[in-house]
N, C-alpha and C. Protein backbone atom coordinates (compact mmCIF):
# COMPACT_ATOMS: atom_id res chain seq x y z
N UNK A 1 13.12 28.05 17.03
CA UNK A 1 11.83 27.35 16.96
C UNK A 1 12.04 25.87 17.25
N UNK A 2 11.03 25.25 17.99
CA UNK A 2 11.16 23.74 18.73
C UNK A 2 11.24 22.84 17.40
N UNK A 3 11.73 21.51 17.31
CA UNK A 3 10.79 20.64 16.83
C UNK A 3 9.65 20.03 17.84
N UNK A 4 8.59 19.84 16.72
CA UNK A 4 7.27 19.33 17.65
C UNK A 4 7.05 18.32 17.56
N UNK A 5 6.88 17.77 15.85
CA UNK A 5 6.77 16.66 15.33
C UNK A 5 7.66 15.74 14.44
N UNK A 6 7.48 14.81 14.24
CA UNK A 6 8.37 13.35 13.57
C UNK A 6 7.05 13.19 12.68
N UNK A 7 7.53 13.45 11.43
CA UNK A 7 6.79 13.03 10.84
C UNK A 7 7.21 11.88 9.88
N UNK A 8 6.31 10.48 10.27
CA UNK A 8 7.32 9.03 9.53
C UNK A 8 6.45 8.78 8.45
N UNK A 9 7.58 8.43 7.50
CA UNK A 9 6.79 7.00 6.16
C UNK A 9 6.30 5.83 6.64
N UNK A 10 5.81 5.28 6.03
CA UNK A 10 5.53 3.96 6.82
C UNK A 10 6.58 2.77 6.42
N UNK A 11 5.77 2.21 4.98
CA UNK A 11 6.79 1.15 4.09
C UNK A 11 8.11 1.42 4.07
N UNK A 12 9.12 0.56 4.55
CA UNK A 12 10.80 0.34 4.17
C UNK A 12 11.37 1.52 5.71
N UNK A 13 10.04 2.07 6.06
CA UNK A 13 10.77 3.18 7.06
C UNK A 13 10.67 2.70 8.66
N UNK A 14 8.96 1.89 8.63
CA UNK A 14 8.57 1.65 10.26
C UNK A 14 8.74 0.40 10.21
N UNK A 15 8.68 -0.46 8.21
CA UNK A 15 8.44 -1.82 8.99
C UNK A 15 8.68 -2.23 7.39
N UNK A 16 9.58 -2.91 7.32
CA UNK A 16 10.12 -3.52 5.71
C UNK A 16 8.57 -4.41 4.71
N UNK A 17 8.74 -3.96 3.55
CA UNK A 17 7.08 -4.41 2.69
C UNK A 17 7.76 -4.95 1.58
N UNK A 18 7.17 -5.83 1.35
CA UNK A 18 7.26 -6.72 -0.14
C UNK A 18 5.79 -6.67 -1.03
N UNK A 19 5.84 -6.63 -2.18
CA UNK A 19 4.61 -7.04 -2.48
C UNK A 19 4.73 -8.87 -3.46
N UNK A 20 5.76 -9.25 -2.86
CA UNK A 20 5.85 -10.55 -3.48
C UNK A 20 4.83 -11.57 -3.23
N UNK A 21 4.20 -12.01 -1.74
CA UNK A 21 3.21 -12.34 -1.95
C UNK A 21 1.83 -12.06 -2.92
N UNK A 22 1.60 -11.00 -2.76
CA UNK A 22 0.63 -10.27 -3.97
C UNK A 22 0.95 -10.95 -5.44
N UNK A 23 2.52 -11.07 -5.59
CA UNK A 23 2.62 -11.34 -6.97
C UNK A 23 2.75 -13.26 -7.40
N UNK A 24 2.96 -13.44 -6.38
CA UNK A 24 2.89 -15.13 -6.51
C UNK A 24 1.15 -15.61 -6.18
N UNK A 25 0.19 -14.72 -5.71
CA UNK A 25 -1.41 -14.81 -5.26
C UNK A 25 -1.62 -14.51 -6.84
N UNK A 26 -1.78 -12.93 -7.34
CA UNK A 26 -1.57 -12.95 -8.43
C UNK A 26 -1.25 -14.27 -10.05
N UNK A 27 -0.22 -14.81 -9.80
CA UNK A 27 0.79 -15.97 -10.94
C UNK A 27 -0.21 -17.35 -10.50
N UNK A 28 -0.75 -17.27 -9.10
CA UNK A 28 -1.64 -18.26 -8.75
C UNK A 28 -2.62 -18.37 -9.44
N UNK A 29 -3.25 -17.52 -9.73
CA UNK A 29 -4.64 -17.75 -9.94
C UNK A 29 -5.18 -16.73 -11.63
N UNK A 30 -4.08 -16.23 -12.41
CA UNK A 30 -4.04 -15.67 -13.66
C UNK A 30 -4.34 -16.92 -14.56
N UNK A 31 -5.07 -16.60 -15.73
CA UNK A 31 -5.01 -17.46 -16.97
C UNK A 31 -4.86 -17.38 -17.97
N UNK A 32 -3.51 -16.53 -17.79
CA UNK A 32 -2.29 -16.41 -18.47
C UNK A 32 -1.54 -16.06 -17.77
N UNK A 33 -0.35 -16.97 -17.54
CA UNK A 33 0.82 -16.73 -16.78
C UNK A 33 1.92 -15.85 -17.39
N UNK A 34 1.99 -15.75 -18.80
CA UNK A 34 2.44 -14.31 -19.33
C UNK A 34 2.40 -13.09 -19.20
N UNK A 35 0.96 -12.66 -19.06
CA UNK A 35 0.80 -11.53 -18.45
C UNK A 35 1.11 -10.86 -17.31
N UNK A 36 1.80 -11.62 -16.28
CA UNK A 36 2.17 -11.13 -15.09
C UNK A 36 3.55 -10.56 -15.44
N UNK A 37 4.40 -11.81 -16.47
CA UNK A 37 5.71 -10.76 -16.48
C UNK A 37 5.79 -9.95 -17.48
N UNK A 38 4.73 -9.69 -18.53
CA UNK A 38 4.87 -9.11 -19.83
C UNK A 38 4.50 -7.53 -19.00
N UNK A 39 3.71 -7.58 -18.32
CA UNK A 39 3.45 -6.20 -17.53
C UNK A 39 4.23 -6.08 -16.21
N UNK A 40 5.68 -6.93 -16.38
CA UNK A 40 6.39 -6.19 -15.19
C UNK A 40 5.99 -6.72 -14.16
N UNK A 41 5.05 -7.98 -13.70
CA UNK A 41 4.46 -7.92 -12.57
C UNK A 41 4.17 -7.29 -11.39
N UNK A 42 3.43 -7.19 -10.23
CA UNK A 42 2.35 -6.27 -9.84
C UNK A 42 3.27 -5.19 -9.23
N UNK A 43 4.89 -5.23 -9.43
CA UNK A 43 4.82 -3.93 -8.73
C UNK A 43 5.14 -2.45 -10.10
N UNK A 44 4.47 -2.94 -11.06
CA UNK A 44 4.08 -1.79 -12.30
C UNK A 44 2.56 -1.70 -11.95
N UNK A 45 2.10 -2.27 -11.31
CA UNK A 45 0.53 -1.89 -11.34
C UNK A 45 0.31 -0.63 -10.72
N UNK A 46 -1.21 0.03 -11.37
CA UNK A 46 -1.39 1.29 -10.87
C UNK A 46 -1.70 1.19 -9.71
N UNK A 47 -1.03 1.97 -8.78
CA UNK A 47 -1.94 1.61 -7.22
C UNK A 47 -2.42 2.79 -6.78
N UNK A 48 -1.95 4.00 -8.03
CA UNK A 48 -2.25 5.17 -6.97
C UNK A 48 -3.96 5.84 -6.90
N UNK A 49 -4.82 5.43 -8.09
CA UNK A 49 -6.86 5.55 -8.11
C UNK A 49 -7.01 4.94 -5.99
N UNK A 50 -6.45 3.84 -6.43
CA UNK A 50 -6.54 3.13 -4.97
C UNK A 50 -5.95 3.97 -3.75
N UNK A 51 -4.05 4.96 -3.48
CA UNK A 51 -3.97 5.11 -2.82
C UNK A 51 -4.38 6.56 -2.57
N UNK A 52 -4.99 6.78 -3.52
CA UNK A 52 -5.58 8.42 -3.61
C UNK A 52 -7.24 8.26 -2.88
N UNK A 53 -7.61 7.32 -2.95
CA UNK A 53 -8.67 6.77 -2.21
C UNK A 53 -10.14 7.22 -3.27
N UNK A 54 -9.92 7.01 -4.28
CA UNK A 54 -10.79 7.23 -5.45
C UNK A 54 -11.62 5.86 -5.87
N UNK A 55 -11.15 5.19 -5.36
CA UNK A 55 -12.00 3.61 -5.76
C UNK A 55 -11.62 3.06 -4.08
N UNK A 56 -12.51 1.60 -4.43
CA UNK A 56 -13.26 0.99 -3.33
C UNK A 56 -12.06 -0.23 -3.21
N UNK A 57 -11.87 -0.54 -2.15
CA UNK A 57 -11.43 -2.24 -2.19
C UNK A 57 -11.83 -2.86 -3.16
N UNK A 58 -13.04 -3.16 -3.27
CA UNK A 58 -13.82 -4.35 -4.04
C UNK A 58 -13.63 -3.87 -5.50
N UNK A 59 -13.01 -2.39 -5.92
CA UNK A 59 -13.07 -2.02 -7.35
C UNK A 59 -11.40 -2.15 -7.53
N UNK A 60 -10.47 -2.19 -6.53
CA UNK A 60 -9.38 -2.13 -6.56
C UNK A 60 -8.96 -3.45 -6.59
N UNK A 61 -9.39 -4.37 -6.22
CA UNK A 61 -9.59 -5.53 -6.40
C UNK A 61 -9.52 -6.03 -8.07
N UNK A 62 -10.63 -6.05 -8.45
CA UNK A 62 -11.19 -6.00 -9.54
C UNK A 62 -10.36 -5.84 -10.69
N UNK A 63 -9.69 -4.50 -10.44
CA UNK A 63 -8.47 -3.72 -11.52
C UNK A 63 -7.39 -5.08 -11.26
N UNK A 64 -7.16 -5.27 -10.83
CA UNK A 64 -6.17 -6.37 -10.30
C UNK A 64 -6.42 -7.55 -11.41
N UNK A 65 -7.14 -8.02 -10.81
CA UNK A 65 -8.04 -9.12 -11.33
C UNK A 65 -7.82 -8.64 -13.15
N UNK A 66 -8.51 -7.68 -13.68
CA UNK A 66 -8.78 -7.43 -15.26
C UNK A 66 -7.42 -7.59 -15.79
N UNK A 67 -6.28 -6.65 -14.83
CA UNK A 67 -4.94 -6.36 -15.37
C UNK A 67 -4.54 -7.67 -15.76
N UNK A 68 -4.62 -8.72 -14.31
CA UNK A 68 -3.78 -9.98 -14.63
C UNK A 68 -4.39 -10.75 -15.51
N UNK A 69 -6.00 -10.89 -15.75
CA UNK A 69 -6.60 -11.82 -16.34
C UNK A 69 -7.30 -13.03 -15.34
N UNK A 70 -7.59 -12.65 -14.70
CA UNK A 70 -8.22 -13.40 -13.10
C UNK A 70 -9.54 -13.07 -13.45
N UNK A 71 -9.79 -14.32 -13.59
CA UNK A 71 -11.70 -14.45 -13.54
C UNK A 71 -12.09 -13.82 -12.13
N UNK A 72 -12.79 -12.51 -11.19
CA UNK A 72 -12.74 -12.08 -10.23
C UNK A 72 -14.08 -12.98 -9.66
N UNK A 73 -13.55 -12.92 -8.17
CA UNK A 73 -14.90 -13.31 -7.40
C UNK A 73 -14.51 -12.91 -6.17
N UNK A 74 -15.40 -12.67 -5.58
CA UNK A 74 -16.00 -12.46 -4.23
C UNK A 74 -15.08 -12.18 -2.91
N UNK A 75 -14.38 -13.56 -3.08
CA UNK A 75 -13.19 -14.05 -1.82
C UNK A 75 -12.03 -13.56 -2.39
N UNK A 76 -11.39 -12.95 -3.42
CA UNK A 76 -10.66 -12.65 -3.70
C UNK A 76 -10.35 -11.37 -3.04
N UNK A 77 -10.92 -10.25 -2.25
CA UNK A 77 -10.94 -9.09 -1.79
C UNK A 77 -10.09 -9.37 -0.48
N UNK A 78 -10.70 -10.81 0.43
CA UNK A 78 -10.00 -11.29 1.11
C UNK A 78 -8.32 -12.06 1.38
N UNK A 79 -8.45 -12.49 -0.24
CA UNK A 79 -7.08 -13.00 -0.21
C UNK A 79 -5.99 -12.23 -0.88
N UNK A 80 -6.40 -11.49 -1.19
CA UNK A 80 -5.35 -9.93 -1.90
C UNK A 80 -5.09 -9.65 -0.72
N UNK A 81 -6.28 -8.78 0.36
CA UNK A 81 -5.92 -8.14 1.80
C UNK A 81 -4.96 -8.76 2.58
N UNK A 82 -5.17 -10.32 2.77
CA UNK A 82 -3.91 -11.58 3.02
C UNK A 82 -2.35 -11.41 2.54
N UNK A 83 -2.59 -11.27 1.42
CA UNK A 83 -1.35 -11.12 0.91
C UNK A 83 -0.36 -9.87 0.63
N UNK A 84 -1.22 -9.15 0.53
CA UNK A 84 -0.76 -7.91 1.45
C UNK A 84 -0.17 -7.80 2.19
N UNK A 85 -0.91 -8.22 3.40
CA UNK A 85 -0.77 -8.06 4.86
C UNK A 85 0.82 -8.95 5.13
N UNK A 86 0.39 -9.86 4.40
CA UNK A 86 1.51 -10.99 4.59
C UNK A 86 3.03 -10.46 4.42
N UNK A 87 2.87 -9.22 3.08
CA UNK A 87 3.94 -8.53 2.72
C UNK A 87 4.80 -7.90 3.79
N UNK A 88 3.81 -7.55 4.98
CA UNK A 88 4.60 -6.53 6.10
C UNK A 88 5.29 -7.33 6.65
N UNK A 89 6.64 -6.36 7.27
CA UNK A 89 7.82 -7.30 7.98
C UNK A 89 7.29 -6.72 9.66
N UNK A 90 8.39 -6.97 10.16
CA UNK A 90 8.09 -6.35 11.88
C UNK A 90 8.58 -5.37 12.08
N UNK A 91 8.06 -4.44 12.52
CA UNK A 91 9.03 -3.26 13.05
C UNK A 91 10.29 -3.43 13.01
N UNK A 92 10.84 -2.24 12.15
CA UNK A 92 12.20 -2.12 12.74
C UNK A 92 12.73 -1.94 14.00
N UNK A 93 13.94 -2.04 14.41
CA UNK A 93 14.03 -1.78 16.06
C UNK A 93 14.39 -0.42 15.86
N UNK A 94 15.55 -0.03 15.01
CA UNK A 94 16.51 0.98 14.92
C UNK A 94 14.82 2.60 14.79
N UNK A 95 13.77 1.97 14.14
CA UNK A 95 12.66 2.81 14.32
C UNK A 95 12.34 3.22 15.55
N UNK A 96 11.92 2.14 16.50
CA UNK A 96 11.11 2.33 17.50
C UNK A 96 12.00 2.70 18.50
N UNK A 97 13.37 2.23 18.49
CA UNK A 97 14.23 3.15 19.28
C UNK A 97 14.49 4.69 19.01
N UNK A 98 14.35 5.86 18.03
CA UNK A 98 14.45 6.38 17.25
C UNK A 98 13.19 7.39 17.77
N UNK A 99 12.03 6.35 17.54
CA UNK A 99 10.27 6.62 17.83
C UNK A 99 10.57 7.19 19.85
N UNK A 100 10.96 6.42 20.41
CA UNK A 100 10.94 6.14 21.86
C UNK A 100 11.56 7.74 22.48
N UNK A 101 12.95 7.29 21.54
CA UNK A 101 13.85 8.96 22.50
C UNK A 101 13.28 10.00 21.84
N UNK A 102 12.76 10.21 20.67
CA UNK A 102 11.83 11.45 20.43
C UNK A 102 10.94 11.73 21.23
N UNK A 103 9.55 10.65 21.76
CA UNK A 103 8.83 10.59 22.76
C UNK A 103 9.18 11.40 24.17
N UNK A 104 10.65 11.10 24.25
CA UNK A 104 11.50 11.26 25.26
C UNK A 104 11.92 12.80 25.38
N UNK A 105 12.17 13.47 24.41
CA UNK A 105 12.48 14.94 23.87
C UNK A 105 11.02 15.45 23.94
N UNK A 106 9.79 14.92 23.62
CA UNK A 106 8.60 15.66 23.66
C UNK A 106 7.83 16.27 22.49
N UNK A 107 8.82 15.21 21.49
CA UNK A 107 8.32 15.30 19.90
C UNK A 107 7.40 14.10 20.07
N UNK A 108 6.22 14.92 19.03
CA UNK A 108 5.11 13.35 18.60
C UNK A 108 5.40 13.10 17.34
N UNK A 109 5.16 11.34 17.57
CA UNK A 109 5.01 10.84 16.90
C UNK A 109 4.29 11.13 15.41
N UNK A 110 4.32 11.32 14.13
CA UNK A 110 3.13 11.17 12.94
C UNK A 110 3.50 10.25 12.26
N UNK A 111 2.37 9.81 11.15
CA UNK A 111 2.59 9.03 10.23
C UNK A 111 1.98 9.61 9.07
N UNK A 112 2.82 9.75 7.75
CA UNK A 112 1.99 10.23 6.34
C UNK A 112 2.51 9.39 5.83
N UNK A 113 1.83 8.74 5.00
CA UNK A 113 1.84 7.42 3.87
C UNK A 113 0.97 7.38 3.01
N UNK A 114 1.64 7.39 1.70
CA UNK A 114 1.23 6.83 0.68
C UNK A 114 0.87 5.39 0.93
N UNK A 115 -0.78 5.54 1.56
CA UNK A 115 -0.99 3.77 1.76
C UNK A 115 -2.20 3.63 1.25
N UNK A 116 -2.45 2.02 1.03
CA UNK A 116 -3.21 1.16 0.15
C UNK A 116 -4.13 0.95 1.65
N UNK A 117 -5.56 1.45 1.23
CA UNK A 117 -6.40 1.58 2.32
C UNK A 117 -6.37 0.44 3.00
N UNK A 118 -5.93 -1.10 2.47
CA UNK A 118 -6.22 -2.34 3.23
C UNK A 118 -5.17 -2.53 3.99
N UNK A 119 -3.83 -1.73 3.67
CA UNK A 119 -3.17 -1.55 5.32
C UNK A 119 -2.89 -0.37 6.16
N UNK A 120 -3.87 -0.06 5.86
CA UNK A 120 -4.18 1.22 7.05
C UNK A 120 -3.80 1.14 8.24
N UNK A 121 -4.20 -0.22 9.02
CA UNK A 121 -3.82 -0.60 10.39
C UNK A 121 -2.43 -0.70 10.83
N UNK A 122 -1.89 -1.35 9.80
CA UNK A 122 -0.63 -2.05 10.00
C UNK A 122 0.50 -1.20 11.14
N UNK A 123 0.44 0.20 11.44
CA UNK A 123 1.19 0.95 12.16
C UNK A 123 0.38 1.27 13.19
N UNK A 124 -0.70 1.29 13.20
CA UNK A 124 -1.63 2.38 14.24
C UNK A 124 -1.66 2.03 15.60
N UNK A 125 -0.50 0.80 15.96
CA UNK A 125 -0.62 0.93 17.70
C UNK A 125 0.51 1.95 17.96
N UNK A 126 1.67 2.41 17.14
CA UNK A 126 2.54 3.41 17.38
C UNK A 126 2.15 4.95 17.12
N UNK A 127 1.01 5.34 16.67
CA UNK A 127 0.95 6.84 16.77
C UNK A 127 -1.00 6.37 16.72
N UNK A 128 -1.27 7.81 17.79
CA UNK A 128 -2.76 8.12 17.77
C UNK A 128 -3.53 8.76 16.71
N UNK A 129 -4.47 8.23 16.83
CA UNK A 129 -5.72 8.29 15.48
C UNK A 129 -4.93 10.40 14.76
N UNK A 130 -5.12 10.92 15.52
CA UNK A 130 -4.94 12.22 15.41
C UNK A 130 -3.40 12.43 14.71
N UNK A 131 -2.43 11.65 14.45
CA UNK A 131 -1.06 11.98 13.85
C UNK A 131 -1.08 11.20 13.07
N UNK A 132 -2.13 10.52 12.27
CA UNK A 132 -1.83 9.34 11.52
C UNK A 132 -2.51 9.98 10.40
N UNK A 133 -1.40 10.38 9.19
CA UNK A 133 -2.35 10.86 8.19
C UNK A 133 -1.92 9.90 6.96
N UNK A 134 -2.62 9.85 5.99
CA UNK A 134 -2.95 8.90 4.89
C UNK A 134 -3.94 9.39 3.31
N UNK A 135 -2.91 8.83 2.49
CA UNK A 135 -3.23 9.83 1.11
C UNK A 135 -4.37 9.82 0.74
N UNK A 136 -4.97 8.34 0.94
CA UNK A 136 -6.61 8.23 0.82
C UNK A 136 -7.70 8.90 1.55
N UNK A 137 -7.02 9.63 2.46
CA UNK A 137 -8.19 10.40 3.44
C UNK A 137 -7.64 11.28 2.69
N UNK A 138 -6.48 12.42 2.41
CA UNK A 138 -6.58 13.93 2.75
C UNK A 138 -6.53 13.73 0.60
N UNK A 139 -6.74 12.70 0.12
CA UNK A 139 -7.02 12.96 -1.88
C UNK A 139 -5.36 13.82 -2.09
N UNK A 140 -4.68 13.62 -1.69
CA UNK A 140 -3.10 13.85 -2.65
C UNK A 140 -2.05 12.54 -1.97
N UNK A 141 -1.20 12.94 -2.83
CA UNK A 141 0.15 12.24 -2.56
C UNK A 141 1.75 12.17 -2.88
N UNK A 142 2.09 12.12 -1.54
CA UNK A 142 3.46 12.84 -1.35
C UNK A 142 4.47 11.99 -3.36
N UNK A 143 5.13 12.85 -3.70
CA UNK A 143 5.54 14.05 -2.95
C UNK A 143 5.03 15.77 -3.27
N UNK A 144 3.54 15.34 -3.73
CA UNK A 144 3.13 16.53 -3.96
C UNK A 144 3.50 17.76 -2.79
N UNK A 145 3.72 19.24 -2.94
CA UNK A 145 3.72 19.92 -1.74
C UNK A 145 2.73 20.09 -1.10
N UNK A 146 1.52 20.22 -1.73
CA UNK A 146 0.06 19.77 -0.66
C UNK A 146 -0.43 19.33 0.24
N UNK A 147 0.27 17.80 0.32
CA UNK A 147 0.35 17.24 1.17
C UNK A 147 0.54 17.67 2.33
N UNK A 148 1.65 17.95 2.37
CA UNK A 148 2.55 18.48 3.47
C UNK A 148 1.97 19.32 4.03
N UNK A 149 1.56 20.41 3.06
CA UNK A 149 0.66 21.66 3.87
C UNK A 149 -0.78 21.26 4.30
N UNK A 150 -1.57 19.79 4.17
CA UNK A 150 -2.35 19.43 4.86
C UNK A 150 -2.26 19.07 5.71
N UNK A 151 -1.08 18.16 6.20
CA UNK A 151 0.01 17.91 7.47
C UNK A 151 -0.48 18.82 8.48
N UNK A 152 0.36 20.06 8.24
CA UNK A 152 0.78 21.07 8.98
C UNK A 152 -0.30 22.02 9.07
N UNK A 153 -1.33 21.60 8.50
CA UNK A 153 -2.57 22.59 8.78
C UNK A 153 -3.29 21.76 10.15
N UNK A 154 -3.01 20.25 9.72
CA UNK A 154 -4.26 19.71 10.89
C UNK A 154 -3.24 19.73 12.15
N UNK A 155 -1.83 19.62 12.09
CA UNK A 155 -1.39 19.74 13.41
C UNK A 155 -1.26 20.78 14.10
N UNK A 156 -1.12 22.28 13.02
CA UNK A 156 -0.98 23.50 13.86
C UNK A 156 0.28 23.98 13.84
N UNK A 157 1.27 23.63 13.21
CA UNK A 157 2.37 24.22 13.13
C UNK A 157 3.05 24.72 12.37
N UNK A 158 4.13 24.88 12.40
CA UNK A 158 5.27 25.71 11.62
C UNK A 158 6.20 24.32 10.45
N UNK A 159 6.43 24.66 9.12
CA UNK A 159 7.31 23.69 8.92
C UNK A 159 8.47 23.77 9.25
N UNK A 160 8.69 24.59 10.45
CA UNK A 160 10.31 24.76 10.70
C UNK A 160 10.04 23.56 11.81
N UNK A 161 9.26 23.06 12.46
CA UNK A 161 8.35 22.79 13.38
C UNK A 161 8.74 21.13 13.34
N UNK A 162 9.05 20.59 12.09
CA UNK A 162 8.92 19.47 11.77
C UNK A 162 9.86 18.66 11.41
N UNK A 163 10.45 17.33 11.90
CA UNK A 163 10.84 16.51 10.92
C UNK A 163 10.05 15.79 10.14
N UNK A 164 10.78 15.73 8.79
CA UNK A 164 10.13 14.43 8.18
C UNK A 164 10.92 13.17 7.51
N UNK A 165 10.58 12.05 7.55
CA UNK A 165 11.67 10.56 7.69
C UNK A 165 10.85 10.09 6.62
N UNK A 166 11.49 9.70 5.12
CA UNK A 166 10.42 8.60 3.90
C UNK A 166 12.23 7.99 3.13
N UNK A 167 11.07 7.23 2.80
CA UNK A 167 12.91 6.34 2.40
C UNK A 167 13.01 6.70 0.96
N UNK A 168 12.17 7.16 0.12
CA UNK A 168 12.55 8.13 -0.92
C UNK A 168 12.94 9.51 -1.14
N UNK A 169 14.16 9.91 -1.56
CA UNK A 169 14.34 10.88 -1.85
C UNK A 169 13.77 11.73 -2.28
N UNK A 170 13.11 11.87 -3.41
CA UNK A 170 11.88 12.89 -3.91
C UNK A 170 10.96 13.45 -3.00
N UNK A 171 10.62 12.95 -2.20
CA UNK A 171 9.55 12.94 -1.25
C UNK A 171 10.35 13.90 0.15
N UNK A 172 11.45 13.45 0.40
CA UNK A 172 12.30 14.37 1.30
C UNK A 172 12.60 15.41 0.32
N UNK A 173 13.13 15.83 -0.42
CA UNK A 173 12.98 17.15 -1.17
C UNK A 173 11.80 18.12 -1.22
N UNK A 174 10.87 17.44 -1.68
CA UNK A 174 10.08 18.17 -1.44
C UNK A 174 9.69 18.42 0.09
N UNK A 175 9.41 17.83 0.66
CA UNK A 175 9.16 18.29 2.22
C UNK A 175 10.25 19.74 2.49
N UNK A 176 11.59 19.90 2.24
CA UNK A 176 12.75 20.25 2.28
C UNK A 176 12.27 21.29 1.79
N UNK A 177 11.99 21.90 0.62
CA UNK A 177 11.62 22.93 0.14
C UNK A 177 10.42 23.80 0.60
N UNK A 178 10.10 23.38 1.89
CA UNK A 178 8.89 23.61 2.45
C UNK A 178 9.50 24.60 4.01
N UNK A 179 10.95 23.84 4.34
CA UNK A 179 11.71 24.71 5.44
C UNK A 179 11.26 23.27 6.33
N UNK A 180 10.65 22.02 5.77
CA UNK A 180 10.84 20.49 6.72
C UNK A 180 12.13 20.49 6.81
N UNK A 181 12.28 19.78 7.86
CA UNK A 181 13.74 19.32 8.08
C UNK A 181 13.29 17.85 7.93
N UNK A 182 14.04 17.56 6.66
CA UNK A 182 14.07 16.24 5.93
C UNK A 182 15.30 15.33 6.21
N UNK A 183 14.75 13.97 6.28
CA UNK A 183 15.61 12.68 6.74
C UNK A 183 15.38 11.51 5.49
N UNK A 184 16.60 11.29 4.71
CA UNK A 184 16.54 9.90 3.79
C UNK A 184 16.27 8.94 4.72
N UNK A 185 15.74 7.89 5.16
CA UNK A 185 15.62 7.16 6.26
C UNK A 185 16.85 5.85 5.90
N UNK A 186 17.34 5.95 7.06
CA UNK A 186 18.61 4.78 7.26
C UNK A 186 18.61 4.06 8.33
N UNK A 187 18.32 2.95 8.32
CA UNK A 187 18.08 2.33 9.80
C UNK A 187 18.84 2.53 10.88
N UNK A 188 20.40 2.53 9.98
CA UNK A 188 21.61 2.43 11.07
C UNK A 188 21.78 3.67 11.26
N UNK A 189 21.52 4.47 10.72
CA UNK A 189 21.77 6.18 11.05
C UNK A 189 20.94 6.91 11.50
N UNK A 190 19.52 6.50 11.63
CA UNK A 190 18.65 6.94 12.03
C UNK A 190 18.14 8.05 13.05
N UNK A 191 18.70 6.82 14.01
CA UNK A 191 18.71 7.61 15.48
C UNK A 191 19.90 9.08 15.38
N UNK A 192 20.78 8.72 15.43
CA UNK A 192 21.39 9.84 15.66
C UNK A 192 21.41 10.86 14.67
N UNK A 193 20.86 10.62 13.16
CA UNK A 193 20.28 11.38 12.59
C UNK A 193 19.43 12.68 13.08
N UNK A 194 18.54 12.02 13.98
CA UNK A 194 17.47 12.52 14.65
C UNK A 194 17.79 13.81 15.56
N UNK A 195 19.01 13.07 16.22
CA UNK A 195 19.77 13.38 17.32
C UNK A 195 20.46 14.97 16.83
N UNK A 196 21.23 14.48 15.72
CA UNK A 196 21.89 15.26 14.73
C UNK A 196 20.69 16.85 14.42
N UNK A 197 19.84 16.48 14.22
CA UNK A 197 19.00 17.61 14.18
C UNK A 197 18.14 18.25 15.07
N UNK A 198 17.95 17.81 16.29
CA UNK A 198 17.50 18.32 17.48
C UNK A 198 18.63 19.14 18.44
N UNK A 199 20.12 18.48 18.01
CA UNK A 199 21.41 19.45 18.87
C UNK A 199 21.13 21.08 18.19
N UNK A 200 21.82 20.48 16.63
CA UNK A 200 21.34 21.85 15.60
C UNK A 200 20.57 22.94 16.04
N UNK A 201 19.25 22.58 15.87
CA UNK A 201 18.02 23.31 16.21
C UNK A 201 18.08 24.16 17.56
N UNK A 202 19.08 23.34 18.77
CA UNK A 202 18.81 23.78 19.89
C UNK A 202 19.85 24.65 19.80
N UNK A 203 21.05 24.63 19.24
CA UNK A 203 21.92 25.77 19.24
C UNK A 203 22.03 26.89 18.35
N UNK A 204 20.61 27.00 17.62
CA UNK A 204 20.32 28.17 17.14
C UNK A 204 19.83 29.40 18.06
């Protein structure tokens, strides 16, 4: 059986994420500067109401705001999304080289991510509207097995059918237990990772 699809993580996999801006926007504008580290600062915050797509920006916002102690207003929806955004690094290369010779083999591109609806965009000039799936549209999240089988329902295939690349382990296990052919993602190993499992496959 072929592989068809690449199925990628996004964060730490297509393009390195911090949420440190978030947390210095956050320490900015709290009134109490305790509370940011007494709760671990924002990367203990709940994000998943938000990446399950159960609340709104403007309510996800908000939670933000109550957690830290931020009097909320208006423009703040905007400068969270900022700082966010700000978090993303650039493409990896060792990705898009990786992305390219699959292209090249006649595997497509996907994307499943556990993502925060306000960077939805951040990948979408590398795979088409149609391979780009996201926890807030399909209501689960990896590494539930659900997921996966929503994957593989909208593309049509087999999970023998598939790689899948997330830079957490848990999340490749489970895919794995599904008959995915699962990848820890490694920048420097990547590619021939890839490589590594398309020889395999073909000499079955």
């Amino acid at each position: 059986m072929s592989i068809k699809y690449c199925i990628w993580d996004v964060g730490q996999v297509i393009y390195p994420f911090s949420l440190d801006y978030l947390e210095e926007w956050v320490y900015s504008k709290t009134t109490n500067k305790n509370t940011v580290t007494k709760k671990g600062g924002v990367k203990s915050f709940n994000y998943k109401p938000y990446m399950l797509g159960t609340i709104d920006d403007k309510i996800f916002c908000r939670n933000i705001c109550d957690e830290y102690e931020i009097p909320f207003e208006q423009k703040y929806l905007i400068e969270i999304k900022e700082a966010l955004h700000n978090g993303v690094g650039k493409f990896f290369t060792e990705t898009l080289k990786t992305m390219e010779y699959l292209s090249e083999q006649g595997i497509k591109n996907c994307i499943l991510s556990n993502a925060l609806p306000m960077l939805a965009d951040t990948a979408s000039e590398l795979v088409k509207t149609e391979y780009s799936f996201c926890s807030f549209n399909l209501k689960l999240l990896k590494p539930t097995p659900e997921i996966y089988e929503k994957v593989r329902q909208n593309l049509n295939c087999y999970f023998e059918e598939m790689i899948f690349i997330d830079d957490k382990e848990q999340n490749v296990q489970s895919a794995q237990k599904l008959g995915i052919r699962g990848l820890v993602f490694n920048k420097k190993t990547v590619l021939e990772d890839c490589k590594k499992i398309i020889q395999e496959n073909l000499g079955k």
